[in-house]
Protein backbone atom coordinates (compact mmCIF):
# COMPACT_ATOMS: atom_id res chain seq x y z
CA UNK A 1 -12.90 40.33 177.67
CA UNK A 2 -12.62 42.20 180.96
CA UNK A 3 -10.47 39.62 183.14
CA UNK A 4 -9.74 40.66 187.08
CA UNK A 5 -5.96 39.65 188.42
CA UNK A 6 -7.86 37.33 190.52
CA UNK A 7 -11.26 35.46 191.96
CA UNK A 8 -13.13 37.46 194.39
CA UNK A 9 -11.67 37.10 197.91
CA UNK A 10 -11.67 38.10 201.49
CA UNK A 11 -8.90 39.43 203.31
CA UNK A 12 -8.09 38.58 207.07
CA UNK A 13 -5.62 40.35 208.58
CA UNK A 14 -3.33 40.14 211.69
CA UNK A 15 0.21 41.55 212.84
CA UNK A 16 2.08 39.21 210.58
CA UNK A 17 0.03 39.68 207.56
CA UNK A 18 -2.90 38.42 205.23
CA UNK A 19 -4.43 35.15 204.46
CA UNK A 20 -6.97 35.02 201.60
CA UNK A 21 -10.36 32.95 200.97
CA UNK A 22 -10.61 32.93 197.48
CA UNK A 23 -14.21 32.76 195.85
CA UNK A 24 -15.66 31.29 192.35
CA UNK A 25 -16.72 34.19 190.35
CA UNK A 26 -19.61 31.98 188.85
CA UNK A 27 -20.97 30.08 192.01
CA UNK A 28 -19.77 32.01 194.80
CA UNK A 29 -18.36 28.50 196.31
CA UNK A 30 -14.74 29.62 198.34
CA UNK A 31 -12.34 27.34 197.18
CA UNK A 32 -8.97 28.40 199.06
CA UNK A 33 -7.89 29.96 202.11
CA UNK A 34 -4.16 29.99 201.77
CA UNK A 35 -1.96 28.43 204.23
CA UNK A 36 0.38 30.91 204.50
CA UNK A 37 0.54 34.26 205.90
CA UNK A 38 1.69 36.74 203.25
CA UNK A 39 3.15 39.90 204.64
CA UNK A 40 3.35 43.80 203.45
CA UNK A 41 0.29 45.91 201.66
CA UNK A 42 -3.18 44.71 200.61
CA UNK A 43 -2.13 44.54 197.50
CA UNK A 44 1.36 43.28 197.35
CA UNK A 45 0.05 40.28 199.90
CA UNK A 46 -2.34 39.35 197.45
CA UNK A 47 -0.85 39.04 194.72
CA UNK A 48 1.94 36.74 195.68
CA UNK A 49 -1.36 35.13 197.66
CA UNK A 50 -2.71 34.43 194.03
CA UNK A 51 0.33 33.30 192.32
CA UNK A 52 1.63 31.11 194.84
CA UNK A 53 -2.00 29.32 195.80
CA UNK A 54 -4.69 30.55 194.53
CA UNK A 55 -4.50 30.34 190.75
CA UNK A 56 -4.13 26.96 190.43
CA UNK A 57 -7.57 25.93 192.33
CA UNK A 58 -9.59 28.43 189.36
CA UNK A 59 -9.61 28.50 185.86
CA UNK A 60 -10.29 31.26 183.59
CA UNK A 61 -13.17 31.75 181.29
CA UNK A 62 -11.79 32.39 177.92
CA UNK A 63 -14.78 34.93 177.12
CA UNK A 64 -15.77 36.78 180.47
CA UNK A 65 -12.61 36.77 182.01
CA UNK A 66 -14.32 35.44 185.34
CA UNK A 67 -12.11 32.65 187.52
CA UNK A 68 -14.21 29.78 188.33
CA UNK A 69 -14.24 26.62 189.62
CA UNK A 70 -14.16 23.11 187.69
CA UNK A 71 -17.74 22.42 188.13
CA UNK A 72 -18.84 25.27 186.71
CA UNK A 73 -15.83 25.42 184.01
CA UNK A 74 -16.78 24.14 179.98
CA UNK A 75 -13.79 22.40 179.32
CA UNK A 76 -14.92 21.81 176.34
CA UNK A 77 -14.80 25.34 175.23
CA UNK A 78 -12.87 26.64 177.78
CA UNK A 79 -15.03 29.21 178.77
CA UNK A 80 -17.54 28.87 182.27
CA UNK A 81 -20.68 27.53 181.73
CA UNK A 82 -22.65 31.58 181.58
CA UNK A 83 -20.70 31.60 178.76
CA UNK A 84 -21.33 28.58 176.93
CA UNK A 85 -23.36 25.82 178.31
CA UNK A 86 -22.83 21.86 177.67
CA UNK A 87 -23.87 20.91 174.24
CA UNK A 88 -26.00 17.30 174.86
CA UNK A 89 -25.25 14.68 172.37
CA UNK A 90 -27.37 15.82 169.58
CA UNK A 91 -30.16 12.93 167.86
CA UNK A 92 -31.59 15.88 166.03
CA UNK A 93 -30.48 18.58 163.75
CA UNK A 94 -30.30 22.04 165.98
CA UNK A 95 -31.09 23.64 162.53
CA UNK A 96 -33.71 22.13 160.76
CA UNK A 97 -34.84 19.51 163.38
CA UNK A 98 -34.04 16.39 161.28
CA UNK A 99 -33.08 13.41 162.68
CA UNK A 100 -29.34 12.73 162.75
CA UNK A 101 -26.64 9.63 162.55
CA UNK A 102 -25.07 9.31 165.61
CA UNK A 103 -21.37 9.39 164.11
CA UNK A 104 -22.14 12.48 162.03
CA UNK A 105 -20.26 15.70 162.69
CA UNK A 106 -22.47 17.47 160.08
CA UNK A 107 -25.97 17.41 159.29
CA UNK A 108 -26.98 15.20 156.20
CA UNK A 109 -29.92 16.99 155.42
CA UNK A 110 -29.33 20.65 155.96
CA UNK A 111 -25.08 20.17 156.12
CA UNK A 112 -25.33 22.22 159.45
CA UNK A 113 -22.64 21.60 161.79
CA UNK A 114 -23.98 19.45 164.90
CA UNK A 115 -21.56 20.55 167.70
CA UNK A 116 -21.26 24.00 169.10
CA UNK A 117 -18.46 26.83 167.97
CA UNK A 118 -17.70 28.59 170.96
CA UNK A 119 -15.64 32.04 170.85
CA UNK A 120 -12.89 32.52 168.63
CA UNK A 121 -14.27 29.37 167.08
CA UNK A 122 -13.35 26.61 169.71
CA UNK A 123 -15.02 23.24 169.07
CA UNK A 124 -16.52 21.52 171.46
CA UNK A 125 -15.19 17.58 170.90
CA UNK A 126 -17.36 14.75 171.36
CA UNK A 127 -16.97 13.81 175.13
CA UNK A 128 -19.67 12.26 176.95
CA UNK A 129 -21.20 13.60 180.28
CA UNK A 130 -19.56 10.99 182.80
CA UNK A 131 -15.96 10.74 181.40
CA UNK A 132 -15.96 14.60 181.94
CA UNK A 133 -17.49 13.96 186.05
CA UNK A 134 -14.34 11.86 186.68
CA UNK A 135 -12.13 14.72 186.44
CA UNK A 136 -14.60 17.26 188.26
CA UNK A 137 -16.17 18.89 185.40
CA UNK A 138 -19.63 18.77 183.55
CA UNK A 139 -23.34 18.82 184.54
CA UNK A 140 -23.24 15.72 186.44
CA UNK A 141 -21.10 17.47 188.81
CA UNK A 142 -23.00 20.55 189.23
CA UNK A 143 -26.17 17.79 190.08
CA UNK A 144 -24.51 16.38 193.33
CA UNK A 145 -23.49 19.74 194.65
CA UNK A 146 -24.43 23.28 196.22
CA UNK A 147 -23.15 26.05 197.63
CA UNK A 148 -23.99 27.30 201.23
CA UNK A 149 -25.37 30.86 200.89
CA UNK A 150 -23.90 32.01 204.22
CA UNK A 151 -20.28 30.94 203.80
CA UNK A 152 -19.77 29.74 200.52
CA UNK A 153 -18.70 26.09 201.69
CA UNK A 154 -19.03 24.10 198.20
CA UNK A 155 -21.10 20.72 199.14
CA UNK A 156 -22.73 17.87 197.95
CA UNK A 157 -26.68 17.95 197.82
CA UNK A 158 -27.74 15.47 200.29
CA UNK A 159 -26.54 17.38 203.43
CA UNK A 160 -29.37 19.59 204.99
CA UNK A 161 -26.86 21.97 207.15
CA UNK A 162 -23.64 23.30 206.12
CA UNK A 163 -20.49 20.98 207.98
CA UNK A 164 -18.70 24.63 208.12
CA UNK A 165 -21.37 27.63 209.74
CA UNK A 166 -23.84 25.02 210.78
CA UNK A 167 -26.18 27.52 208.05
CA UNK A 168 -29.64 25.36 207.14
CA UNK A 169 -28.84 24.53 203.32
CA UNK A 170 -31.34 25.07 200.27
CA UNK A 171 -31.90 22.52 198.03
CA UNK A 172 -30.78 24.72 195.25
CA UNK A 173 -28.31 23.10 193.34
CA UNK A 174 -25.22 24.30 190.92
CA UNK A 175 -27.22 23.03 188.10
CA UNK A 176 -30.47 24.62 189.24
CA UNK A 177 -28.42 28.00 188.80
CA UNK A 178 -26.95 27.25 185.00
CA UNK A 179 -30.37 25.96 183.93
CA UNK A 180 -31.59 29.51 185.11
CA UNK A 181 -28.82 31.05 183.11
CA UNK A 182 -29.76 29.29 179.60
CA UNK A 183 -32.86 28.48 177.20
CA UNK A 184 -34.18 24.84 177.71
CA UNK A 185 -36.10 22.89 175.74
CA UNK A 186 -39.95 23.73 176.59
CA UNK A 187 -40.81 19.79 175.82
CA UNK A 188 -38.03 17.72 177.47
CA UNK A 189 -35.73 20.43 179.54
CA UNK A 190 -32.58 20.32 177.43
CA UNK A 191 -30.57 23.22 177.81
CA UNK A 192 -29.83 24.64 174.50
CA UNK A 193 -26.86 26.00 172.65
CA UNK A 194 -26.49 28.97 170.70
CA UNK A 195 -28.32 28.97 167.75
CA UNK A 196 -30.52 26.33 168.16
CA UNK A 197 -33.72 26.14 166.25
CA UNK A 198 -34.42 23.49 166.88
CA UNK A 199 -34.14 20.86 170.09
CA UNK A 200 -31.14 18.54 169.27
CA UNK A 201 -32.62 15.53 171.97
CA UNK A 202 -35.99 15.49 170.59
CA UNK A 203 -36.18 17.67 167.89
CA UNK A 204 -39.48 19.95 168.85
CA UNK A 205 -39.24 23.39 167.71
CA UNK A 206 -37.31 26.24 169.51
CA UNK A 207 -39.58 28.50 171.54
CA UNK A 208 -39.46 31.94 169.24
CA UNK A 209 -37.82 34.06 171.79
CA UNK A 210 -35.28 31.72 172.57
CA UNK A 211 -33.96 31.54 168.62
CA UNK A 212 -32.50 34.58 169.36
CA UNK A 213 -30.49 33.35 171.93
CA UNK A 214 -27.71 32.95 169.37
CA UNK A 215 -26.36 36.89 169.96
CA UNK A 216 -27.30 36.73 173.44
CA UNK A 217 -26.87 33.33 174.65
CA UNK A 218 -28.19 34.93 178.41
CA UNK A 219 -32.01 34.05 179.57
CA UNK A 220 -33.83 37.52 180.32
CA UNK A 221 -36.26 38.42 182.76
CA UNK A 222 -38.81 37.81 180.29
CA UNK A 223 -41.49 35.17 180.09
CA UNK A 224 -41.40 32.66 176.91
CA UNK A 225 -43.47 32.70 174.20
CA UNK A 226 -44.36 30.51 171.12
């Protein structure tokens, strides 16, 4: 993992100091421009900057290193969402596309496990989409907002100019960016999970390309093929 001290920032500087504007490493939202004004070097200013404020508005991906924001944060894995995307409750078998129990952990045909192993073996536990939205975090989330490409202001997707730089806004949302980053089901959009061979909401066949997604769990330029 190659971490960085801290999120991506910008420095302003005056007589007295630095304040930061600290940035998502993920979404490129800015999350927090510290209050205070932190005297002496670059350097020194920023990292009491970090420790004092900006840490605790970030978390850090377990696997990448990167410091991101909540919505864009697997708290199931603990890594950000590049890393390992949100695993859908499964109805079929990932592995051999066989329709599944909905209490079962394990597949009863093929004895597959049904929920995703993220790095250093991390299971992801059986938490459903809108529990996770109440505390910030999950693909519901990333739905409602955007981030303005100008300034970075994090907002939700129903304004058409950013509040902060008055910037016109796309319509390009947080999710629209993670589906980008990840396989998806060719018949009913899923996003998939590493080493799926199957689709685990309607159980259709994996697109061949995107079987190898297990190594590299990272969509490529490429185009899809069956």
């Amino acid at each position: 993992m190659q971490s960085s001290k801290t999120a991506n920032y910008k420095a302003v500087a005056d007589q007295a100091g630095h304040r930061f504007l600290f940035y998502c490493q993920v979404s490129g939202a800015h999350v927090r421009i510290t209050k205070e004004i932190y005297p002496g070097q670059l350097e020194e200013a920023l990292g009491l900057a970090w420790k004092e404020e900006g840490c605790w508005q970030f978390n850090q991906c377990r696997r990448c290193g990167k410091w991101v924001i909540d919505a864009v944060f697997n708290t199931e894995i603990l890594e950000c969402v590049e890393c390992a995307p949100y695993e859908a409750e499964p109805k079929f078998c990932k592995t051999c596309g066989m329709k599944i129990r909905k209490t079962a952990r394990c597949c009863q045909h093929c004895g597959s496990k049904l929920i995703y192993v993220g790095t250093e073996g991390h299971h992801a536990p059986e938490t459903s989409f809108k529990k996770l939205e109440k505390f910030g975090f999950g693909p519901n989330v990333m739905k409602k907002n955007k981030v303005c490409l100008r300034c970075g202001r994090l907002v939700g997707t129903r304004l058409p100019v950013c509040p902060d730089c008055n910037e016109k806004l796309s319509s390009e949302t947080l999710f629209d960016r993670y589906k980008r980053r990840h396989w998806s089901c060719s018949h009913c959009d899923t996003i998939l999970t590493p080493g799926s061979r199957y689709c685990p909401n309607c159980g259709k066949p994996v697109l061949k390309k995107a079987v190898g997604y297990q190594e590299n769990n990272l969509k490529g330029d490429s185009e899809n093929e069956t």
